[in-house]
Protein backbone atom coordinates (compact mmCIF):
# COMPACT_ATOMS: atom_id res chain seq x y z
CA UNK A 1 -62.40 64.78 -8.80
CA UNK A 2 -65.59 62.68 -10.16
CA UNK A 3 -66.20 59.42 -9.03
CA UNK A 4 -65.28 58.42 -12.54
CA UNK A 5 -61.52 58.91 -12.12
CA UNK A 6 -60.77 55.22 -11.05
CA UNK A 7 -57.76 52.69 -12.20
CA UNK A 8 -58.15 50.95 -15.03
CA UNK A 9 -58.84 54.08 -17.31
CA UNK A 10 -57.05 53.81 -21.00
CA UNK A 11 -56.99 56.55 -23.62
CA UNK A 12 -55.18 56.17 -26.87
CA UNK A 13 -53.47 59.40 -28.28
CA UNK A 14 -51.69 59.96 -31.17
CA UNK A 15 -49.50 62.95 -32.54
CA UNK A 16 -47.81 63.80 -35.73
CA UNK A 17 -44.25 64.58 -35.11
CA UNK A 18 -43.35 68.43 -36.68
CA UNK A 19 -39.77 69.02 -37.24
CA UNK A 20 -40.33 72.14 -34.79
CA UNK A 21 -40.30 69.26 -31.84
CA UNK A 22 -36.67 67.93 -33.23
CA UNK A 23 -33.56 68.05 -31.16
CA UNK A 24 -32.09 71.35 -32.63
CA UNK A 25 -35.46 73.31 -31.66
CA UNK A 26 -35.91 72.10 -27.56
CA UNK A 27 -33.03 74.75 -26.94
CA UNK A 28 -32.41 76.94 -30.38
CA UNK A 29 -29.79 78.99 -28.08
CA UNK A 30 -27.84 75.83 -27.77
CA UNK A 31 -25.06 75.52 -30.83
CA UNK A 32 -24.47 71.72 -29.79
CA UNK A 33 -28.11 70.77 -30.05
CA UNK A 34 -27.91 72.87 -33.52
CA UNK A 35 -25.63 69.91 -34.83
CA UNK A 36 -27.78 67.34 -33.88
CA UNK A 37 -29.99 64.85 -35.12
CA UNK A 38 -33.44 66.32 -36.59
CA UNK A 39 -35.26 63.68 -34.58
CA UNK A 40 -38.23 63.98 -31.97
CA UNK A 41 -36.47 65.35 -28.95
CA UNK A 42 -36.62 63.46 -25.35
CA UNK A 43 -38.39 66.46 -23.99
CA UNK A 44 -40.98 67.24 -26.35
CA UNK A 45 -41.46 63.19 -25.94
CA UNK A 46 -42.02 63.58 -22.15
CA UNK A 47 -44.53 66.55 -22.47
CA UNK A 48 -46.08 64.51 -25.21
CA UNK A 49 -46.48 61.77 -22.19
CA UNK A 50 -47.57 64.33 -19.78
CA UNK A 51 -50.26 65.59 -22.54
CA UNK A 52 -52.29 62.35 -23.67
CA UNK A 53 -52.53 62.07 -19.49
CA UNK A 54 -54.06 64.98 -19.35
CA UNK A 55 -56.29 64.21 -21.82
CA UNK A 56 -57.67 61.12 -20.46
CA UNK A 57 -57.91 63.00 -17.45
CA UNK A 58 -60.08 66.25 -18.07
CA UNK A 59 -63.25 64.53 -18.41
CA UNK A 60 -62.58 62.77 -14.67
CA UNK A 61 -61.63 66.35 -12.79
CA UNK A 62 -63.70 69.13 -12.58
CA UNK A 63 -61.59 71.09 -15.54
CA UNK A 64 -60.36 73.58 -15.96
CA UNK A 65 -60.61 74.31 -12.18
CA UNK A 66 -59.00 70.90 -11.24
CA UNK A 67 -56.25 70.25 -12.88
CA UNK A 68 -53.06 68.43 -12.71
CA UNK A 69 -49.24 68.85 -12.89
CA UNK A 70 -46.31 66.16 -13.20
CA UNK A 71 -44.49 65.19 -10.58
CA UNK A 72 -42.31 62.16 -11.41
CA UNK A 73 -41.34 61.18 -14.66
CA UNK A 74 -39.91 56.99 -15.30
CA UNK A 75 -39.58 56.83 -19.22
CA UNK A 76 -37.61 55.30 -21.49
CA UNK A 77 -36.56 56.75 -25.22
CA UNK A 78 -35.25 53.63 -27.11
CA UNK A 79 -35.68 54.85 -30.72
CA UNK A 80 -35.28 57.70 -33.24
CA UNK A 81 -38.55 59.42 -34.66
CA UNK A 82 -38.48 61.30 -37.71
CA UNK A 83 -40.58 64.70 -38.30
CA UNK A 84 -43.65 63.47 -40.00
CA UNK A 85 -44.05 60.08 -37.98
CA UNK A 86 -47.35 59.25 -36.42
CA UNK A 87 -46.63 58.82 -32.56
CA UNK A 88 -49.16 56.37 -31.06
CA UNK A 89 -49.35 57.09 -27.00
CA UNK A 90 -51.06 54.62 -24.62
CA UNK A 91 -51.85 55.31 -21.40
CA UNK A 92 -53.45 53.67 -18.31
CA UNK A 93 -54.27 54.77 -14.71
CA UNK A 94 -52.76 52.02 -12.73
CA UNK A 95 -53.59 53.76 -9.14
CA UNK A 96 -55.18 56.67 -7.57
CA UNK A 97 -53.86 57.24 -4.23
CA UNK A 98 -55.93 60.31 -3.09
CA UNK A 99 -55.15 63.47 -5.33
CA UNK A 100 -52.00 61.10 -6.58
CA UNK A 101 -52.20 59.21 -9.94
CA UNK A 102 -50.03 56.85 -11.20
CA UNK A 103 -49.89 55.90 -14.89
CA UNK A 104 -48.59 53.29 -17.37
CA UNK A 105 -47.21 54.58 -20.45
CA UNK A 106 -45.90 52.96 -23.92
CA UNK A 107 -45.77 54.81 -27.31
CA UNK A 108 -45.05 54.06 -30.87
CA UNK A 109 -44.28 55.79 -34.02
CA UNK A 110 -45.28 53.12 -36.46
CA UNK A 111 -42.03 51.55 -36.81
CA UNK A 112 -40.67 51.29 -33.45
CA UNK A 113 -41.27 51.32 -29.67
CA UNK A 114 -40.00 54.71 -28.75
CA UNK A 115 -41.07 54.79 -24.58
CA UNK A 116 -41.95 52.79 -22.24
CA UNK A 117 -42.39 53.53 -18.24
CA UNK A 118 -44.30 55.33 -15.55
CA UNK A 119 -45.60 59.08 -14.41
CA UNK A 120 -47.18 60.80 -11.48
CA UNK A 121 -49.57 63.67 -11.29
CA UNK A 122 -51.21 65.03 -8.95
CA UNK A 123 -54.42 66.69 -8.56
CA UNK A 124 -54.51 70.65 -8.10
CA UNK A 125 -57.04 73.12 -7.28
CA UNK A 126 -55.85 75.83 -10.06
CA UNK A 127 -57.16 78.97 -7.91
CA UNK A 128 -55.39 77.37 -4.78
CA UNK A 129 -52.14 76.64 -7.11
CA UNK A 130 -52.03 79.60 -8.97
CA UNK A 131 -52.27 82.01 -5.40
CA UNK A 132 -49.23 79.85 -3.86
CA UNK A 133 -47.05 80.64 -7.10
CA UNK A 134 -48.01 84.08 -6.96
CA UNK A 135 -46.69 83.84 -2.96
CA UNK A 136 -43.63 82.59 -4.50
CA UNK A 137 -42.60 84.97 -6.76
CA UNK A 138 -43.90 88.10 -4.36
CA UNK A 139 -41.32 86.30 -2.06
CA UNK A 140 -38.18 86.24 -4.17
């Protein structure tokens, strides 16, 4: 981690909504998410999150070998987005607590509020990670 990586860091990200992140597409084997809406789905929004923290991220860690992964995940989804929208992300770091990083999130897709909330990360060497999962699945 470089000394950089302190509280108080914003980033601004914003992503275009396709219709391949809609409701029917986060589980195409599903035939009740088939019938659904055609709206940004709740778990392309939370990778959406996890991505513009990344990205404020990579030029604080020693990337690609430090990297980070989710661990805790406090968001809201209070509105509808339509493929085509422009989803404005905001992010800040509110604490680093060692290799754990805590952030503030709100997003918008021009019309609405969609999210609102919190998410963890936490710092990982990727060799170090990487050789642990490999444990794992030589284990099972």
């Amino acid at each position: 981690m470089k000394e950089t990586l302190q509280a108080g860091l914003t980033h601004e990200f914003k992503f275009t909504v396709p219709e391949s992140k809609t409701v029917p597409n986060i589980y195409p084997e599903s035939a009740d998410f088939q019938v659904m809406p055609k709206v940004f789905a709740t778990g392309y929004m939370v990778a959406l999150m996890e991505w513009a923290c990344v990205d404020l991220l990579k030029a604080h860690l020693d990337w690609p070998q430090e990297q980070t992964v989710g661990t805790h995940v406090n968001l809201s989804h209070t509105a509808a987005t339509p493929p085509g929208f422009e989803v404005t992300v905001n992010v800040e770091l509110t604490e680093v607590a060692g290799k754990s990083l805590t952030f503030a999130i709100s997003a918008s897709d021009g019309v609405d509020q969609i999210t609102d909330g919190t998410h963890q990360r936490f710092v990982v060497d990727s060799t170090m990670f990487n050789d642990r999962l490999q444990k794992k699945i030589d284990a099972a």
